[in-house]
PDB file of N, CA and C in Angstrom:
ATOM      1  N   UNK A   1     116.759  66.298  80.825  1.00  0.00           N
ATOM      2  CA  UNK A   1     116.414  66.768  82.142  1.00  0.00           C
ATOM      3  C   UNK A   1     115.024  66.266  82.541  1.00  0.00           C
ATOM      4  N   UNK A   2     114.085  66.222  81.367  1.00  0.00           N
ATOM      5  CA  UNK A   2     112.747  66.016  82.193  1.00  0.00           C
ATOM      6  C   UNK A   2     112.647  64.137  82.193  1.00  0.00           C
ATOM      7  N   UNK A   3     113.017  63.692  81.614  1.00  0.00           N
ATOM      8  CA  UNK A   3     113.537  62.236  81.440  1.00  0.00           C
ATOM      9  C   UNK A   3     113.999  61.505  82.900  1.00  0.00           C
ATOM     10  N   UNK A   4     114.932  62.527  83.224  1.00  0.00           N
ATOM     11  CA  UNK A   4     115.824  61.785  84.713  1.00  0.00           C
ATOM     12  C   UNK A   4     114.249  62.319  85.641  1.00  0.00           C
ATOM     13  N   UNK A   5     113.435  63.896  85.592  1.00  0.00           N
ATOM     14  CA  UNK A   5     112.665  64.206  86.670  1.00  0.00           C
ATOM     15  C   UNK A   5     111.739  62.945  86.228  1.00  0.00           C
ATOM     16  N   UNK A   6     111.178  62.694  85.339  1.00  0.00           N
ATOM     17  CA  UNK A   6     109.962  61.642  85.327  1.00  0.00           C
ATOM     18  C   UNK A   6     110.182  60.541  86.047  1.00  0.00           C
ATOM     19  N   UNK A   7     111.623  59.695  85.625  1.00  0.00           N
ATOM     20  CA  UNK A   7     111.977  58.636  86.223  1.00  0.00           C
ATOM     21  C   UNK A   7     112.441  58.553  87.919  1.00  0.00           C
ATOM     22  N   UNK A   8     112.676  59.800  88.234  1.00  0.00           N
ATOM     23  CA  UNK A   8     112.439  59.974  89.403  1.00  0.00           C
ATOM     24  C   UNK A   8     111.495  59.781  90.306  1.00  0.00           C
ATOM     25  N   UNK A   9     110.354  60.244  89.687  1.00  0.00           N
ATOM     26  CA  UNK A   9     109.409  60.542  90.193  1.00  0.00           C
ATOM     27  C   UNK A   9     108.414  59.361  90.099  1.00  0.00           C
ATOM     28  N   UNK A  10     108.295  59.125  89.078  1.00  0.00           N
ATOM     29  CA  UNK A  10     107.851  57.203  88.815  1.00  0.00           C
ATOM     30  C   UNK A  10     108.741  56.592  90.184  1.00  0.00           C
ATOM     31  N   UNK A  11     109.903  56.583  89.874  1.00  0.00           N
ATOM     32  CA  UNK A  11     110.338  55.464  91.186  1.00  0.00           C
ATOM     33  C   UNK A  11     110.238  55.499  92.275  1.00  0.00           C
ATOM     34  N   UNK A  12     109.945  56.983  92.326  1.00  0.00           N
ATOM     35  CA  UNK A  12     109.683  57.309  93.901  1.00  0.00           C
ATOM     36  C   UNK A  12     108.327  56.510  94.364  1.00  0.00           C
ATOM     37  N   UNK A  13     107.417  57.162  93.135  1.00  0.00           N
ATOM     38  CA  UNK A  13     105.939  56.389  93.470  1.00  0.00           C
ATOM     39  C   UNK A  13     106.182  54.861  93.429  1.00  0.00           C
ATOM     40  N   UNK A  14     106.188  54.131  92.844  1.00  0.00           N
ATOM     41  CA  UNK A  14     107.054  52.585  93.010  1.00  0.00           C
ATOM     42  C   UNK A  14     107.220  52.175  94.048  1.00  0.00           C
ATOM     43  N   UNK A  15     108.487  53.052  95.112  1.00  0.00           N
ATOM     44  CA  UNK A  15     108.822  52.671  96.284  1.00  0.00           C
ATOM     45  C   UNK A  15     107.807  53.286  97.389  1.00  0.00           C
ATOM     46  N   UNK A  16     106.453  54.020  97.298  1.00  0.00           N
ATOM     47  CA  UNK A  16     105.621  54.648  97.718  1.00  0.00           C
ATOM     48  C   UNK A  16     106.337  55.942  98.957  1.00  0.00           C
ATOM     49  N   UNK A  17     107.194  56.436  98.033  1.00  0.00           N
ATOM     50  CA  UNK A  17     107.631  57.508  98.691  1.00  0.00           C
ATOM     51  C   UNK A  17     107.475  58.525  97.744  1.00  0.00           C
ATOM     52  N   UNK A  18     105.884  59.206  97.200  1.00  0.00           N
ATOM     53  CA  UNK A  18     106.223  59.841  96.233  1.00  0.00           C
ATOM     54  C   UNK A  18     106.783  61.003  96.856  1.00  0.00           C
ATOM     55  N   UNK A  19     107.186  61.864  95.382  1.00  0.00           N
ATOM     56  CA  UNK A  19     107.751  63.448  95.730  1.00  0.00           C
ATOM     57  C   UNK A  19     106.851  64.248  95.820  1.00  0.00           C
ATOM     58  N   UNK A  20     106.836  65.404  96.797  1.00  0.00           N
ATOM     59  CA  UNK A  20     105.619  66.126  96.461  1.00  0.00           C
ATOM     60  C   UNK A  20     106.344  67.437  96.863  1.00  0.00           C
ATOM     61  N   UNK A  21     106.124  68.130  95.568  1.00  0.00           N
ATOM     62  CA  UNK A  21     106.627  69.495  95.518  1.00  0.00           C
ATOM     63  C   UNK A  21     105.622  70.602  95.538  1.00  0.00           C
ATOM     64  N   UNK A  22     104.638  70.336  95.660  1.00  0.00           N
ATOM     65  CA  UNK A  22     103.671  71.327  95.794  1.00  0.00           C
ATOM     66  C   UNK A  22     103.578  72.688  96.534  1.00  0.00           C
ATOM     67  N   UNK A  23     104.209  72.361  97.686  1.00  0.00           N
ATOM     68  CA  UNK A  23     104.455  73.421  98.746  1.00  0.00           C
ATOM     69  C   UNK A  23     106.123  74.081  97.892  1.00  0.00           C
ATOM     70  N   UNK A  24     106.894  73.925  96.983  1.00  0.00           N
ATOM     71  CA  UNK A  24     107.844  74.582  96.771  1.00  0.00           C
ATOM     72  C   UNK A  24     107.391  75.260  95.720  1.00  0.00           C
ATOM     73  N   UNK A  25     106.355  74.775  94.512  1.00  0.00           N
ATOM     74  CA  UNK A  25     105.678  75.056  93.433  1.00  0.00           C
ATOM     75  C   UNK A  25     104.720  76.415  93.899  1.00  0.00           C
ATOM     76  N   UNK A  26     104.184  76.419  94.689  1.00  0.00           N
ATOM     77  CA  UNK A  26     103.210  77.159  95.528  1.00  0.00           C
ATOM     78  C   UNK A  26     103.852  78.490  95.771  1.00  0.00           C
ATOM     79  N   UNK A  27     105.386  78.135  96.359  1.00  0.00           N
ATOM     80  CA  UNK A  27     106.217  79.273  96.917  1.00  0.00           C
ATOM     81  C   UNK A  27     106.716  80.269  95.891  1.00  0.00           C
ATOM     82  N   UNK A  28     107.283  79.337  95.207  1.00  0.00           N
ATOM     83  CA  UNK A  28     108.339  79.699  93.493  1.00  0.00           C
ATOM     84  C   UNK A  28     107.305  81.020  92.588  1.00  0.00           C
ATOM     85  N   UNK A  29     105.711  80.430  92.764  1.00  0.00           N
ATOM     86  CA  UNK A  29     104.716  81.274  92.230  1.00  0.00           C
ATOM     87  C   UNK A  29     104.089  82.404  92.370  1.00  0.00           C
ATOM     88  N   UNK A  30     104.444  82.288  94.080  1.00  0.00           N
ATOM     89  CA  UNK A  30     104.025  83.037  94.769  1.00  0.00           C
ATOM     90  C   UNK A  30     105.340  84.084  94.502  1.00  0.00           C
ATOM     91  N   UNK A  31     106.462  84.135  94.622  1.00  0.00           N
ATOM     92  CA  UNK A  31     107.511  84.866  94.427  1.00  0.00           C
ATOM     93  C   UNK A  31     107.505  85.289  93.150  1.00  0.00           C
ATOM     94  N   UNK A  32     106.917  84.451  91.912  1.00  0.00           N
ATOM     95  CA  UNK A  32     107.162  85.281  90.697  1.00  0.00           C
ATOM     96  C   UNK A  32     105.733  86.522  91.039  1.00  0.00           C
ATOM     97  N   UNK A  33     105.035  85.870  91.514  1.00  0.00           N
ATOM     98  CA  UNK A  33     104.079  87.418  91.819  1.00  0.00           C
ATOM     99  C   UNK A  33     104.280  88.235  92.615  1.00  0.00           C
ATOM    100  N   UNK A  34     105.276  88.243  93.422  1.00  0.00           N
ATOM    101  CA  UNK A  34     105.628  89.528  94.447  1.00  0.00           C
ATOM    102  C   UNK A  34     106.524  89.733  93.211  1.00  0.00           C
ATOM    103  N   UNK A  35     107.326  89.596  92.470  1.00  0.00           N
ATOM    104  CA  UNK A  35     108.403  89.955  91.705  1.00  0.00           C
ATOM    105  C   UNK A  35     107.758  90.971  91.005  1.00  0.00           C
ATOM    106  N   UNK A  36     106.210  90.216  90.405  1.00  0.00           N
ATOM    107  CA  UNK A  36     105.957  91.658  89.724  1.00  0.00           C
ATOM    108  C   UNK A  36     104.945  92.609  89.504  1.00  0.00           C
ATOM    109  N   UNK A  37     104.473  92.294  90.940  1.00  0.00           N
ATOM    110  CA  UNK A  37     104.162  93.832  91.910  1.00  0.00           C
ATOM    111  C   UNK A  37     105.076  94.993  92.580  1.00  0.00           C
ATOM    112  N   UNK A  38     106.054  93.826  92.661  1.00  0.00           N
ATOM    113  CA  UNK A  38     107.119  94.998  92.588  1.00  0.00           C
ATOM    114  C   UNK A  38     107.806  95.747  91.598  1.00  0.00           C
ATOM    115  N   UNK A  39     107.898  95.031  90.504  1.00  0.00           N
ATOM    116  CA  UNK A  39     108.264  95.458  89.409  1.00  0.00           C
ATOM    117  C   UNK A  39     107.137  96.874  89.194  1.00  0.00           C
ATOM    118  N   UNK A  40     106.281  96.077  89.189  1.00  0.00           N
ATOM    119  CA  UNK A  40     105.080  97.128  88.908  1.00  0.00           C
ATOM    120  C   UNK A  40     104.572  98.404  89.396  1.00  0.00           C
ATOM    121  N   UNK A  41     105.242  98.351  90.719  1.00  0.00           N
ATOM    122  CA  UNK A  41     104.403  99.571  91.720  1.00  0.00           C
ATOM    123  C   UNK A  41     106.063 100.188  92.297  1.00  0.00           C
ATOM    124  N   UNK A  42     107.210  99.397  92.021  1.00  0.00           N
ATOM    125  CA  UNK A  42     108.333 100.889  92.020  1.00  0.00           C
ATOM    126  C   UNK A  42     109.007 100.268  93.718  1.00  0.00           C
ATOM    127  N   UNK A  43     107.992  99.242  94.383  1.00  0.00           N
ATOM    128  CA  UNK A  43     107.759  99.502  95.819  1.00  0.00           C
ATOM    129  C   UNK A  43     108.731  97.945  95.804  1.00  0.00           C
ATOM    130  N   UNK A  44     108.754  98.054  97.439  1.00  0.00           N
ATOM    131  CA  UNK A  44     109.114  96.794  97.915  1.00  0.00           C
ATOM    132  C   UNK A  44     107.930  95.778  98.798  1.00  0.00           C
ATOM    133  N   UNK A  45     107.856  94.735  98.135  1.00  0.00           N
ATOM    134  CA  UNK A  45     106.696  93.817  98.863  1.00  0.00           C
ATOM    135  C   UNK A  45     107.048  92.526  99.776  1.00  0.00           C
ATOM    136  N   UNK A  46     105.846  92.806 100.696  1.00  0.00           N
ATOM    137  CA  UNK A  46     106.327  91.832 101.665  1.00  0.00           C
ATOM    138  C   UNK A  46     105.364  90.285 101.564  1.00  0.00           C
ATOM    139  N   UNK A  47     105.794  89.395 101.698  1.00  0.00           N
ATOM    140  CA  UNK A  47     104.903  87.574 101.906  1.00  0.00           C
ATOM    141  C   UNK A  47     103.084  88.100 102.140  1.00  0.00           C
ATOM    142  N   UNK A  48     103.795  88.863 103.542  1.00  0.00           N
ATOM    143  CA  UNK A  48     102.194  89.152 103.541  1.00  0.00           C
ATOM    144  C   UNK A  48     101.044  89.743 102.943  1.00  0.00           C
ATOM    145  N   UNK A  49     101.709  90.991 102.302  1.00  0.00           N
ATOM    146  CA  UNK A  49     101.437  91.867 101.528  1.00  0.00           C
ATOM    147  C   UNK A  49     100.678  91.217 100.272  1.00  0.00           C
ATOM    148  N   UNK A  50     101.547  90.346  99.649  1.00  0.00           N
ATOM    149  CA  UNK A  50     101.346  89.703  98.504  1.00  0.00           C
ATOM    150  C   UNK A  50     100.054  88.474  98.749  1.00  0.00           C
ATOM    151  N   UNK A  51     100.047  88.031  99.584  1.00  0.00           N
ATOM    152  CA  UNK A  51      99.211  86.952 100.427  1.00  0.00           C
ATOM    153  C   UNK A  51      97.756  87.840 100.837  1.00  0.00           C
ATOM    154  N   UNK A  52      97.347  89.083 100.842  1.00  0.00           N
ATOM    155  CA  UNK A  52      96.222  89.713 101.490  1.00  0.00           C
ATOM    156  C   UNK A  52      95.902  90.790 100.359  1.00  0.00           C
ATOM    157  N   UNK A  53      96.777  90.599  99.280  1.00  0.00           N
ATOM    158  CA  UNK A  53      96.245  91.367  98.247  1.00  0.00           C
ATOM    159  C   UNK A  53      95.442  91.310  97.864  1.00  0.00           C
ATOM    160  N   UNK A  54      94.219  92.293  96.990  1.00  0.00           N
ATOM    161  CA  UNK A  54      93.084  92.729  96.861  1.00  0.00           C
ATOM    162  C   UNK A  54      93.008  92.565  95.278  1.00  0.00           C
ATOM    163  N   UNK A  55      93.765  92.185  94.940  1.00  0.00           N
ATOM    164  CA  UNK A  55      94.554  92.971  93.058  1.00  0.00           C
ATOM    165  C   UNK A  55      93.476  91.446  92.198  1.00  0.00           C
ATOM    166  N   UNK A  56      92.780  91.865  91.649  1.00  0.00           N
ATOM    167  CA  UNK A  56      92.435  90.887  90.651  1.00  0.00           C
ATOM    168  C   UNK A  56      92.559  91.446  88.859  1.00  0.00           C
ATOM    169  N   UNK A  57      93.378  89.579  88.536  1.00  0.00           N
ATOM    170  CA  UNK A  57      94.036  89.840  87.313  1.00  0.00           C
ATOM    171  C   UNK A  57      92.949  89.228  86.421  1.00  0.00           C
ATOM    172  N   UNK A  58      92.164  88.912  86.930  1.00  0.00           N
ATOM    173  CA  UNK A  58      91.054  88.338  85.778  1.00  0.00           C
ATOM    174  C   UNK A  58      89.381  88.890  85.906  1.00  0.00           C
ATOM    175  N   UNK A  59      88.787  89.032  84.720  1.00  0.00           N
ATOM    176  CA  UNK A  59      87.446  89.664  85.067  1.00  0.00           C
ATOM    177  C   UNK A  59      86.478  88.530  86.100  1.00  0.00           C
ATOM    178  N   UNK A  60      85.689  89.174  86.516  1.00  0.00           N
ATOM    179  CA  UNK A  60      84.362  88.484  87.322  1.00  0.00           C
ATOM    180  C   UNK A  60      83.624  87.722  86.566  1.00  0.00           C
ATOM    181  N   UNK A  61      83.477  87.468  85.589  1.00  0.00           N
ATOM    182  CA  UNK A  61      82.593  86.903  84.210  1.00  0.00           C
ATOM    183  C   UNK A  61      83.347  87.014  83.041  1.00  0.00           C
ATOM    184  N   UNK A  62      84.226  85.371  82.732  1.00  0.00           N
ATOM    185  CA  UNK A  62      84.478  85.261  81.431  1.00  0.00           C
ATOM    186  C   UNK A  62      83.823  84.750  80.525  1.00  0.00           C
ATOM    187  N   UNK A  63      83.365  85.251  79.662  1.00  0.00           N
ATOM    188  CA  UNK A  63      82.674  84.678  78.669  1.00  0.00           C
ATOM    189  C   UNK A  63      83.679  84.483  76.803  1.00  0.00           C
ATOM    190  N   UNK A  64      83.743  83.455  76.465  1.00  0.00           N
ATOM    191  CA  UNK A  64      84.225  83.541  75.092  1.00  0.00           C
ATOM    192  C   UNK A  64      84.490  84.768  74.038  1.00  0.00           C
ATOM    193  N   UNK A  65      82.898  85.412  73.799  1.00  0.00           N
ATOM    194  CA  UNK A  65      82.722  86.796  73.189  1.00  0.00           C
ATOM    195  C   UNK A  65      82.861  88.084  73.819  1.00  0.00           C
ATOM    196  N   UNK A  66      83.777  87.653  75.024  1.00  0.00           N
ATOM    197  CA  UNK A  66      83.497  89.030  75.754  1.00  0.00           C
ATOM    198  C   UNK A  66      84.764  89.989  74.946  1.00  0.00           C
ATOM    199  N   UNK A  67      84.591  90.896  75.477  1.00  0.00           N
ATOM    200  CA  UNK A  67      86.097  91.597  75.055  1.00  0.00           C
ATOM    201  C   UNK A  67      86.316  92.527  76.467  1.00  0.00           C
ATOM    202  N   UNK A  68      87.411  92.221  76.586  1.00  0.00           N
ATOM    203  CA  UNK A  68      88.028  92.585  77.928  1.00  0.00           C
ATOM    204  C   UNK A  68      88.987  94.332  77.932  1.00  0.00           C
ATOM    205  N   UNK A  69      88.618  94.596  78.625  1.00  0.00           N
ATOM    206  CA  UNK A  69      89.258  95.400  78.794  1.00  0.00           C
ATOM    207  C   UNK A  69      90.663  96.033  79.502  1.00  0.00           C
ATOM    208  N   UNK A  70      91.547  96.700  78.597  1.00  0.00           N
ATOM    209  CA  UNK A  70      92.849  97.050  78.637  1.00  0.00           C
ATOM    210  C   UNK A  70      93.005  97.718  79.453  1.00  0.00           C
ATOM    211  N   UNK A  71      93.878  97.302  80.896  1.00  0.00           N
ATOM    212  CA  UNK A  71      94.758  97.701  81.739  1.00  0.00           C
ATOM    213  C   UNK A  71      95.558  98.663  81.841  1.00  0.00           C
ATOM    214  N   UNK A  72      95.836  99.853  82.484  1.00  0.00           N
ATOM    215  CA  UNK A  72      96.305 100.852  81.808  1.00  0.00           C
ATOM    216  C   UNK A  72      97.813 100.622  82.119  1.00  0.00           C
ATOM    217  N   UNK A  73      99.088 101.027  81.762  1.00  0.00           N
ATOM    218  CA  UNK A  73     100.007 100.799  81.547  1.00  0.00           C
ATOM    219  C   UNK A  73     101.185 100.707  82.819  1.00  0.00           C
ATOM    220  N   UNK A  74     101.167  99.681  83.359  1.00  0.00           N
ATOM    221  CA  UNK A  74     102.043  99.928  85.016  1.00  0.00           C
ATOM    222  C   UNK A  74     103.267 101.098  84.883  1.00  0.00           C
ATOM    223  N   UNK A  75     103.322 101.673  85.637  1.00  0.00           N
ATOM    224  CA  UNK A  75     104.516 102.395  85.772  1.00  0.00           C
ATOM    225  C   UNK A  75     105.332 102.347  87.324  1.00  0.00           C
ATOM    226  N   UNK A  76     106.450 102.184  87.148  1.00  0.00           N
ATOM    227  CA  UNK A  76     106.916 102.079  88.592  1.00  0.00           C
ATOM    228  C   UNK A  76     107.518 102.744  89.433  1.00  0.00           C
ATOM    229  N   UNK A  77     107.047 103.309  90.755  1.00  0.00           N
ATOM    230  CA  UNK A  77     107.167 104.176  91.259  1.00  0.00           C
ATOM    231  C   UNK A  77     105.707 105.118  91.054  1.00  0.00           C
ATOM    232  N   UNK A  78     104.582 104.937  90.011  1.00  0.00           N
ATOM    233  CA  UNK A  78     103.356 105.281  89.953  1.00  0.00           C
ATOM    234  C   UNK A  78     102.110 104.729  90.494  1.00  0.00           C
ATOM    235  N   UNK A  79     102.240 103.640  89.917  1.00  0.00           N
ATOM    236  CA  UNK A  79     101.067 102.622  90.033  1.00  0.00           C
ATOM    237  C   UNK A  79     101.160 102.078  91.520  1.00  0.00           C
ATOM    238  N   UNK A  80     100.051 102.042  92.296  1.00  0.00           N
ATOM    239  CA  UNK A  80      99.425 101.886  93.434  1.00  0.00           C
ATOM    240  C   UNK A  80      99.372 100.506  93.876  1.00  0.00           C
ATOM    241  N   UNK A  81     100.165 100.063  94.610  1.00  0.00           N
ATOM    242  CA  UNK A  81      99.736  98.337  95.087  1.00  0.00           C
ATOM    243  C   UNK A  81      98.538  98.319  95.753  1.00  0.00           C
ATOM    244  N   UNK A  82      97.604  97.417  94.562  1.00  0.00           N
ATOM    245  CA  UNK A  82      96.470  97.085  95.333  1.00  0.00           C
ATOM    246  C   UNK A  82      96.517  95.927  96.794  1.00  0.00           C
TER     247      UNK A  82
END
């Protein structure tokens, strides 16, 4: 499978028509993260919703030695969409 996508994608560039999936890659990602905010919060989410969210999954300052702190446990139908 990834054999035929490479050679695809080589020939496309070749004939200077590359492929550009970026905008479907973008979408696909964006949907696995409404998937699981919803999963998460019990609720139903909307494009926009997910797009103006407030929710950060990573600290403000990573450092190597840091030690991060544990998230408390989603529950659904509990936990609050940020």
């Amino acid at each position: 499978m990834y054999k035929v996508e490479h050679a695809d994608f080589l020939d496309s560039i070749r004939k200077g028509q590359p492929i550009n999936d970026g905008e479907h890659m973008a979408n696909s990602t964006l949907m696995a993260i409404m998937g699981r905010m919803a999963a998460y919060t019990g609720q139903e989410i909307t494009w926009e919703q997910v797009l103006n969210s407030q929710e950060k999954l990573v600290p403000d300052n990573l450092e190597w030695n840091a030690s991060l702190p544990i998230a408390p446990l989603a529950v659904a139908g509990k936990t609050k969409f940020v």
